[in-house]
C-alpha atoms as a PDB file:
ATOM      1  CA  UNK A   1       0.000   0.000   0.000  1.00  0.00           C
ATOM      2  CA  UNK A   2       1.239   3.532  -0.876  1.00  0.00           C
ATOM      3  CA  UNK A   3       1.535   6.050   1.254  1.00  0.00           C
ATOM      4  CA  UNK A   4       1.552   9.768   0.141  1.00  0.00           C
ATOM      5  CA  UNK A   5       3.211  11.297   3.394  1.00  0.00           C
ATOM      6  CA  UNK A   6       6.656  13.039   4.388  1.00  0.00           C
ATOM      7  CA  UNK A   7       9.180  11.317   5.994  1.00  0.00           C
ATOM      8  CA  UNK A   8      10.293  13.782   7.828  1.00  0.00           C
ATOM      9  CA  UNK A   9       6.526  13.587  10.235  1.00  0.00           C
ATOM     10  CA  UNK A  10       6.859  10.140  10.581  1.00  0.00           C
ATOM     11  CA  UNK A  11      10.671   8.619  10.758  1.00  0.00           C
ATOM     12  CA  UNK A  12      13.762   9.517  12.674  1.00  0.00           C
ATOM     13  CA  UNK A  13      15.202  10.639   9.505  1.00  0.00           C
ATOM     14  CA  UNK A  14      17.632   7.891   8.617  1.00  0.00           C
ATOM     15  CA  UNK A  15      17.364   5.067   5.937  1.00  0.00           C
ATOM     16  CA  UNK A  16      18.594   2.001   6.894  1.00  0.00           C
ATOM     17  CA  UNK A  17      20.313  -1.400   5.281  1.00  0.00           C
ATOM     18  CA  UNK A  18      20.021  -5.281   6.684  1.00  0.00           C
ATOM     19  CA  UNK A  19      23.515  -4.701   8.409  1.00  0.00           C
ATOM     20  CA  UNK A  20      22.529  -1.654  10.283  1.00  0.00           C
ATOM     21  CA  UNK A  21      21.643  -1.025  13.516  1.00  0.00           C
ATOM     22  CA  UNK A  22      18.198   0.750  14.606  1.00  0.00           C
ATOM     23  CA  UNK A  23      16.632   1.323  18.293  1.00  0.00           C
ATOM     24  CA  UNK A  24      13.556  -1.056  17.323  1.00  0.00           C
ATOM     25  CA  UNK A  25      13.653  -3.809  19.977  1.00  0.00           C
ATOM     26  CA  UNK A  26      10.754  -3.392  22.160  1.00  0.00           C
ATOM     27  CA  UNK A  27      12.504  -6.351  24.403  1.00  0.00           C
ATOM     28  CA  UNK A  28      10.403  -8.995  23.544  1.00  0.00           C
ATOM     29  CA  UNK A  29       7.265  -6.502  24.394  1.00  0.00           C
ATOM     30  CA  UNK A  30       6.866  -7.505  27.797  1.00  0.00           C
ATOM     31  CA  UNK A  31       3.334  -8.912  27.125  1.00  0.00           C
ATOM     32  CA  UNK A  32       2.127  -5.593  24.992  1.00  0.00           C
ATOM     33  CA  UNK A  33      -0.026  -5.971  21.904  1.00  0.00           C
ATOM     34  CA  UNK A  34      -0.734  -3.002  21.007  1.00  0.00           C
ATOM     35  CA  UNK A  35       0.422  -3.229  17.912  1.00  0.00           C
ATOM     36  CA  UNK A  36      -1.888  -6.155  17.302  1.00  0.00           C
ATOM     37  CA  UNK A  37      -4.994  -4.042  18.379  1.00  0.00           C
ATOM     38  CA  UNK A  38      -7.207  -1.853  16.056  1.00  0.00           C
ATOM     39  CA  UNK A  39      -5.298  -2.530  13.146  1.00  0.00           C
ATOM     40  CA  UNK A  40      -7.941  -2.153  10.719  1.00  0.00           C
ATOM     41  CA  UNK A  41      -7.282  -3.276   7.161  1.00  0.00           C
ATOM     42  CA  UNK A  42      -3.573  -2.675   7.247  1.00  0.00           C
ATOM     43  CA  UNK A  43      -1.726  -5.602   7.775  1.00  0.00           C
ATOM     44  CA  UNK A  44      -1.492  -6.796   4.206  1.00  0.00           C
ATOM     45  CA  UNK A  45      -0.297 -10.291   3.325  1.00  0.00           C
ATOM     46  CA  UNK A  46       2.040 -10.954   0.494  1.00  0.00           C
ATOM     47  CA  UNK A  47       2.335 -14.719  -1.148  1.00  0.00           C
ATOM     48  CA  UNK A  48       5.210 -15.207   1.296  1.00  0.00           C
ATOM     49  CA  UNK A  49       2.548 -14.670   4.124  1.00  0.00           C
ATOM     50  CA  UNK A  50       0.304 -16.679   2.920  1.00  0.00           C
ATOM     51  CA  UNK A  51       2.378 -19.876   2.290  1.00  0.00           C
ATOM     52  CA  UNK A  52       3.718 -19.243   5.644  1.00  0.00           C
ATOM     53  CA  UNK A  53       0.548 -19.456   7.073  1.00  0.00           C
ATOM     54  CA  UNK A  54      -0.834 -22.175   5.402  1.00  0.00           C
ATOM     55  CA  UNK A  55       1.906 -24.118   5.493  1.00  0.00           C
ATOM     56  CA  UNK A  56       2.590 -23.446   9.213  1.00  0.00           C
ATOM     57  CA  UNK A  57      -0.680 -24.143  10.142  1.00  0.00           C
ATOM     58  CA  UNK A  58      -1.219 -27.021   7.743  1.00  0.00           C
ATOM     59  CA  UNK A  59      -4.480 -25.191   6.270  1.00  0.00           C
ATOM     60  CA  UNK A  60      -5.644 -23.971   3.088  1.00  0.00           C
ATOM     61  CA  UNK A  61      -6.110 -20.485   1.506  1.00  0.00           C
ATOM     62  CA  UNK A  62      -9.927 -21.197   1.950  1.00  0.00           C
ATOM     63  CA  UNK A  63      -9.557 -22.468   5.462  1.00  0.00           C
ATOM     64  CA  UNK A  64      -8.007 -18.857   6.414  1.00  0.00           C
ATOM     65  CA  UNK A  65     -10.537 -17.556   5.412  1.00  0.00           C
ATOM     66  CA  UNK A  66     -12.926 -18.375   7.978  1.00  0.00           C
ATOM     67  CA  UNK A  67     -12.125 -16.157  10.427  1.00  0.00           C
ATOM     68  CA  UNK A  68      -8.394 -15.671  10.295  1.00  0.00           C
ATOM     69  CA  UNK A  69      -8.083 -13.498   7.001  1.00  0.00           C
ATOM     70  CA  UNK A  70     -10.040 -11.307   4.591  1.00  0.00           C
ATOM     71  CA  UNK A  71      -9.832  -9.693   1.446  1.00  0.00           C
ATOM     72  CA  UNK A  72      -9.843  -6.215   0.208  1.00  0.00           C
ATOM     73  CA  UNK A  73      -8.941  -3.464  -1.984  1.00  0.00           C
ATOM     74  CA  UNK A  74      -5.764  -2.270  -2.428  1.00  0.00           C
ATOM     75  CA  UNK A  75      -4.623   0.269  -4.991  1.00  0.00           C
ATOM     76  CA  UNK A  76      -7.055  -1.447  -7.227  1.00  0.00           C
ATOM     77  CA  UNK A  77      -6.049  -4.942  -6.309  1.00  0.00           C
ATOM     78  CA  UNK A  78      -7.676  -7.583  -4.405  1.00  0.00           C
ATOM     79  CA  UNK A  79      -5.333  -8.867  -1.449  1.00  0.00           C
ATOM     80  CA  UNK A  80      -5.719 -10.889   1.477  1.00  0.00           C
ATOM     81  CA  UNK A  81      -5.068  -9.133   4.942  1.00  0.00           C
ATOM     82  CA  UNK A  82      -4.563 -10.243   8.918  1.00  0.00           C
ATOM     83  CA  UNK A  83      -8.694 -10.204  10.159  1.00  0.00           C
ATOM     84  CA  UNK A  84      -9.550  -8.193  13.485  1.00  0.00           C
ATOM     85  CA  UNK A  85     -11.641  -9.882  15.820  1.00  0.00           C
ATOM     86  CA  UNK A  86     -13.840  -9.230  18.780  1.00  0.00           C
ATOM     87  CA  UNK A  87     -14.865  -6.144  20.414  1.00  0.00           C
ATOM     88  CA  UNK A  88     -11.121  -5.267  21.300  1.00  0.00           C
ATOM     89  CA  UNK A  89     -10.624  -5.630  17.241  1.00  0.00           C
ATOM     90  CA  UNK A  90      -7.039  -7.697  18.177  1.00  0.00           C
ATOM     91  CA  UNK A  91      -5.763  -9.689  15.749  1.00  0.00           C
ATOM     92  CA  UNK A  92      -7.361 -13.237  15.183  1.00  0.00           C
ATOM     93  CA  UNK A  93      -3.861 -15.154  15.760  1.00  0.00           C
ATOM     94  CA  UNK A  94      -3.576 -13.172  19.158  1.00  0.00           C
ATOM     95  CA  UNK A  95      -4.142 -15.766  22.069  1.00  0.00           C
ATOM     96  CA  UNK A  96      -5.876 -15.254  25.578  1.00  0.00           C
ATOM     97  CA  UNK A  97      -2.017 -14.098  26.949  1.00  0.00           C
ATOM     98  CA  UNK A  98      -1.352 -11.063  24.587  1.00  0.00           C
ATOM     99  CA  UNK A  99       0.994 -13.025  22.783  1.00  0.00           C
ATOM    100  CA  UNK A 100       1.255 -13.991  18.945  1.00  0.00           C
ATOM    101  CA  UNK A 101       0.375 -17.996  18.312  1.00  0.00           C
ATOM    102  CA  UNK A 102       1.910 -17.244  14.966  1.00  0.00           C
ATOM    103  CA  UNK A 103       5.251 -15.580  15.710  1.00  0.00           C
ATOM    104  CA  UNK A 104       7.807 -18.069  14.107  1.00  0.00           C
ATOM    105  CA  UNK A 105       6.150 -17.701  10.677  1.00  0.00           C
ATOM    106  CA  UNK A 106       4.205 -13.834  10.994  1.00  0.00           C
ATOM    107  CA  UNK A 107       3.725 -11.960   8.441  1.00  0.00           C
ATOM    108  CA  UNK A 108       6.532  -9.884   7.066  1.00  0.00           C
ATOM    109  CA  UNK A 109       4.884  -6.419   8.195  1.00  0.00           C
ATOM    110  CA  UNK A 110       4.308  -7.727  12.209  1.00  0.00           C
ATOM    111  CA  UNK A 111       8.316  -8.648  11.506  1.00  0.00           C
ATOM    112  CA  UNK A 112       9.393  -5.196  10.166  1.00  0.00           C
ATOM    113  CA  UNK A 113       7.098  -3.300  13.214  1.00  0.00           C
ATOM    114  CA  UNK A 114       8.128  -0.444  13.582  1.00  0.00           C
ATOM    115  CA  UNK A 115      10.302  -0.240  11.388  1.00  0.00           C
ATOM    116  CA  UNK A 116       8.599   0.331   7.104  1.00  0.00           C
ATOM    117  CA  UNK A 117      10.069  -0.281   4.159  1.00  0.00           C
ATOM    118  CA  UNK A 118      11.241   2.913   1.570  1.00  0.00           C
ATOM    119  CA  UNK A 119      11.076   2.271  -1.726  1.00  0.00           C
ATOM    120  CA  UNK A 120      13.530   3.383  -4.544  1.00  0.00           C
ATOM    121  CA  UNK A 121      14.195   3.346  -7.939  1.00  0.00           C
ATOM    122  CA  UNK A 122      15.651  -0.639  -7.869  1.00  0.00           C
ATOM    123  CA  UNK A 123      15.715  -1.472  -4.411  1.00  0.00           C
ATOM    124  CA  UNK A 124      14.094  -0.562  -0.883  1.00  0.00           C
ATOM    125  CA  UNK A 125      15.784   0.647   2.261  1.00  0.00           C
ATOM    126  CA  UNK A 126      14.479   0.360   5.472  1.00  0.00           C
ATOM    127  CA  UNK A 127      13.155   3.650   8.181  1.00  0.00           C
ATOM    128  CA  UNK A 128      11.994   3.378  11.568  1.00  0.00           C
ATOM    129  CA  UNK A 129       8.436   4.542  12.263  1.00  0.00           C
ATOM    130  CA  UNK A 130       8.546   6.815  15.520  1.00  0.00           C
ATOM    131  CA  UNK A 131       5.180   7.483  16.609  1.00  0.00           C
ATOM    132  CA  UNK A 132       3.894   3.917  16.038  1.00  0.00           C
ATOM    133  CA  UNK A 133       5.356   1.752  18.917  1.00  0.00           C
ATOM    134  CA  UNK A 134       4.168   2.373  22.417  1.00  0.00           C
ATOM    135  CA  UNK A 135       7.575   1.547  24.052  1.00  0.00           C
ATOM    136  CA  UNK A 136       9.580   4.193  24.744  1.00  0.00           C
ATOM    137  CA  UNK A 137      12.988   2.343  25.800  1.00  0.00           C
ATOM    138  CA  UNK A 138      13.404   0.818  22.922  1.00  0.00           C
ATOM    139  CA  UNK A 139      16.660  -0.961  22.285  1.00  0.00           C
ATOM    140  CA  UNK A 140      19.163  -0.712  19.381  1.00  0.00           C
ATOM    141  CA  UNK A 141      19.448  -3.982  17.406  1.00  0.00           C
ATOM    142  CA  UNK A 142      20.713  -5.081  13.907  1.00  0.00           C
ATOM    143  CA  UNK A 143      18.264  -4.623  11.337  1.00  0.00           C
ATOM    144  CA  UNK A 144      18.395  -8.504   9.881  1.00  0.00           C
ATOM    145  CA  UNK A 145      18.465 -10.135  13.502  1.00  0.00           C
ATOM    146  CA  UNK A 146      15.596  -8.065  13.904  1.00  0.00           C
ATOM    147  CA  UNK A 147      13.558  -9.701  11.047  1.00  0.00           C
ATOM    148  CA  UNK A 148      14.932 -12.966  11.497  1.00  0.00           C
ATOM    149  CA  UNK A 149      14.409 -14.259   7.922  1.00  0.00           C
ATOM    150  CA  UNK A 150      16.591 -16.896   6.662  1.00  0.00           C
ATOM    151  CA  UNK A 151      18.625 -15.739   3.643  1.00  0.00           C
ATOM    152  CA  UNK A 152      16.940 -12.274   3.981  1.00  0.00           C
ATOM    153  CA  UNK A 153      18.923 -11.036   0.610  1.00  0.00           C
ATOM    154  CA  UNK A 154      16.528 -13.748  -1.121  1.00  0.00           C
ATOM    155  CA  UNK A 155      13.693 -12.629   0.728  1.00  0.00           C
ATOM    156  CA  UNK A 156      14.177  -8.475  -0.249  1.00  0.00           C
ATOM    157  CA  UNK A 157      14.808  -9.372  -3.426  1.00  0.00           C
ATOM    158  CA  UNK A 158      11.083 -11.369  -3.800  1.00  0.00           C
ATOM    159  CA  UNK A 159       9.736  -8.198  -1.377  1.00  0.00           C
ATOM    160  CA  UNK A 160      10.915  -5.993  -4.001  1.00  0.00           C
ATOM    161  CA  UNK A 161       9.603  -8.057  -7.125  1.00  0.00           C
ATOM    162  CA  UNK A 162       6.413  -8.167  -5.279  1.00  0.00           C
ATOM    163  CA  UNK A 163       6.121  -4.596  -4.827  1.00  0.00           C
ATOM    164  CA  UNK A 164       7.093  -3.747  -8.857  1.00  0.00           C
ATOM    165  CA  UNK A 165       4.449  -6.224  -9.710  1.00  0.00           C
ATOM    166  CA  UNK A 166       1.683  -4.426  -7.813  1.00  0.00           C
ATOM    167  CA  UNK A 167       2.680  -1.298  -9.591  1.00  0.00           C
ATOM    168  CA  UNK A 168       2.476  -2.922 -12.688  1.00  0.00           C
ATOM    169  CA  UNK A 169      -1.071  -4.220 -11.983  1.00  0.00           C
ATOM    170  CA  UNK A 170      -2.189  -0.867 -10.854  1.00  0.00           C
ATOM    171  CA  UNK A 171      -0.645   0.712 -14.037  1.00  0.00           C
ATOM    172  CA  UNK A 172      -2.525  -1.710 -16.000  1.00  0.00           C
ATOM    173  CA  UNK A 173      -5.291  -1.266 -14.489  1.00  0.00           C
ATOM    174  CA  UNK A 174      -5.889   2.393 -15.819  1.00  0.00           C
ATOM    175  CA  UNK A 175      -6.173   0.984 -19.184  1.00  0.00           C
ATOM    176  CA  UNK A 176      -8.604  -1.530 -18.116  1.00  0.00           C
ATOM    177  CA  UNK A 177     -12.824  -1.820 -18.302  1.00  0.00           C
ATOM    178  CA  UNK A 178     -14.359  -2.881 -15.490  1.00  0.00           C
ATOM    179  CA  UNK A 179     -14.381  -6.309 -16.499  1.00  0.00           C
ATOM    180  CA  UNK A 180     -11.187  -6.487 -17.252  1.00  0.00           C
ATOM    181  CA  UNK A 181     -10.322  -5.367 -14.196  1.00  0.00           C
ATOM    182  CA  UNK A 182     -12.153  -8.092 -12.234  1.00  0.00           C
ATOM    183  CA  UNK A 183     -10.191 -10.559 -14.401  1.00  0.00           C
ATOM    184  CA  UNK A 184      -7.222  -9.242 -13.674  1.00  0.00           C
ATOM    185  CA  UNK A 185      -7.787  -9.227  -9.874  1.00  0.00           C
ATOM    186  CA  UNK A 186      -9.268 -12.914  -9.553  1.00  0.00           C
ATOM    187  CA  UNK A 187      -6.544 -14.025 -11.701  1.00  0.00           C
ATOM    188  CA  UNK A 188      -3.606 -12.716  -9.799  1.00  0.00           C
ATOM    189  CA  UNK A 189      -5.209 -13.645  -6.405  1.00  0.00           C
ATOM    190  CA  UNK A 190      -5.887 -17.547  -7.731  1.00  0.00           C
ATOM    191  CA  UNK A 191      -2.117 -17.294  -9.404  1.00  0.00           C
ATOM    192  CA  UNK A 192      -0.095 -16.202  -6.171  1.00  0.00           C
ATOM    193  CA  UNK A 193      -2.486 -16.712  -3.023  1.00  0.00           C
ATOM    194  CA  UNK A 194      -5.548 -19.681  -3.646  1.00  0.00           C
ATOM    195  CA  UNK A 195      -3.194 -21.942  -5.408  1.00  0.00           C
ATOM    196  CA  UNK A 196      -1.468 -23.877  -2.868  1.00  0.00           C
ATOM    197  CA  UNK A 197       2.596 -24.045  -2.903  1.00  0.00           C
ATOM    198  CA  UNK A 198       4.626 -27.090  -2.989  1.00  0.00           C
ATOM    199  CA  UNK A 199       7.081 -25.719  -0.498  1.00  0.00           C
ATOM    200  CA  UNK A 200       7.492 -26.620   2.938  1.00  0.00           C
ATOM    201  CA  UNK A 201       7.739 -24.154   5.592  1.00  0.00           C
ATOM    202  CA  UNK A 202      11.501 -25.335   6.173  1.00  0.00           C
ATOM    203  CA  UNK A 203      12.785 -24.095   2.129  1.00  0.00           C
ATOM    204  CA  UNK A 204      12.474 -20.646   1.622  1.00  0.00           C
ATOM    205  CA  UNK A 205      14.401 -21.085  -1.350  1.00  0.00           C
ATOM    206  CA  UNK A 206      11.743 -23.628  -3.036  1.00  0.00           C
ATOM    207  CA  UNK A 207       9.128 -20.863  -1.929  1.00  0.00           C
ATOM    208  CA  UNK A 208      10.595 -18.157  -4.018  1.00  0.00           C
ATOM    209  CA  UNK A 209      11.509 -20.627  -7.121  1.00  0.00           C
ATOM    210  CA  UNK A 210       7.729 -21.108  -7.219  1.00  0.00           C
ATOM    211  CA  UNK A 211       6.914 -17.672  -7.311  1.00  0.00           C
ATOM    212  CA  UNK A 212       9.282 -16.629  -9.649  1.00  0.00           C
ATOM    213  CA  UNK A 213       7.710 -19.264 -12.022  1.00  0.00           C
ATOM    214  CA  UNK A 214       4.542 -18.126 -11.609  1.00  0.00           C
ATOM    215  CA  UNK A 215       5.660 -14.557 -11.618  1.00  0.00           C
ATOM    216  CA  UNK A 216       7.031 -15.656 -15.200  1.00  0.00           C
ATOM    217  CA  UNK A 217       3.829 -17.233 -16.185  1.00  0.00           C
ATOM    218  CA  UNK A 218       2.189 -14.076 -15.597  1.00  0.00           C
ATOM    219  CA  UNK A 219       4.849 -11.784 -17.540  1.00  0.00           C
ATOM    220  CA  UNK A 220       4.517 -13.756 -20.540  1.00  0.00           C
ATOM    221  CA  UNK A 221       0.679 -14.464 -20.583  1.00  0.00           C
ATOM    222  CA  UNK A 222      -0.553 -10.773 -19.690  1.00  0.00           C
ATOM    223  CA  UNK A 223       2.532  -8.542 -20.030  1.00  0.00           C
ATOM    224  CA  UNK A 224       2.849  -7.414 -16.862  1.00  0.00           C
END
């Protein structure tokens, strides 16, 4: 999702690399969820989510569904994100302790809180986000260790496909009819979310071969 804002109202001011070190570590959170609270809409899931989920939870695309997920609009796109539930609106994966049932395969955006992703030209860099996390003795860490993503210069380099790809769609789009546009969005969501993946949860690298052939597929059958 785009965001039309200045940096300067919402970051410390600094960009920063996999190898860096940023004052990000809430400490293990100490039993806070805020973050996981009245999220709305926002925390989008990529294909990388997605077979993470399903694979770590040994359920399908349709089983997430029922409760755990939904689907919206997104510059023009339909895309799965992380469902609120209950009156508190917490996120559905949050358990009765305040703590994350899913955190050794969450999403990429729980991962990267609070730090966000900048995007360039041909690459991204990385900013922290200074009004968004309610701890305020926050401790520096490395960026990577942070994330804790195996191979995490495979996993930037999908992140960044990913993102070109959605700008392509949306570009497309614009040239679209309405009907078209429905197309396009069922197809991409069967292509990269509904259809299952062969990978397990323990091969990254058999993840993103997958993608990249569908990714292909998709290049040479609509042009995008």
């Amino acid at each position: 999702m785009k965001r039309n804002i200045d940096m300067k109202d919402i970051s410390d001011g600094n960009l920063y690399m996999a190898n860096d070190m940023v004052k990000a570590d809430c400490q293990d959170c100490k039993g806070c969820s805020a973050c996981c609270r009245g999220m709305g809409e926002s925390i989008q899931l990529d294909p990388y989510d997605i077979w993470q989920l399903c694979d770590g939870l040994d359920v399908t695309f349709d089983e997430l569904m029922q409760g755990k997920i939904a689907l919206g609009v997104v510059d023009g796109m339909i895309l799965p994100h992380l469902d609120m539930d209950g009156e508190k609106k917490c996120c559905s994966f949050l358990n009765e302790e305040g703590r994350c049932s899913i955190h050794a395969f969450r999403p990429g955006i729980c991962r990267l809180f609070p730090l966000g992703r900048f995007y360039e030209e041909d690459d991204f860099k990385y900013f922290l986000q200074i009004h968004e996390c309610k701890k305020k003795d926050r401790m520096k860490v490395k960026v990577k260790k942070w994330l804790g993503i195996a191979n995490l210069k495979a996993y930037e380099s999908y992140i960044f496909s990913w993102h070109s790809f959605m700008k392509k769609c949306e570009e497309a789009m614009g040239q679209l009819s309405e009907e078209e546009m429905k197309i396009l969005q069922l197809f991409v969501l069967r292509t990269f979310y509904q259809t299952p993946y062969e990978a397990k949860l323990s091969d990254g690298e058999a993840f993103y071969r997958e993608y990249e052939s569908r990714r292909e597929m998709v290049r040479v059958k609509l042009g995008i």
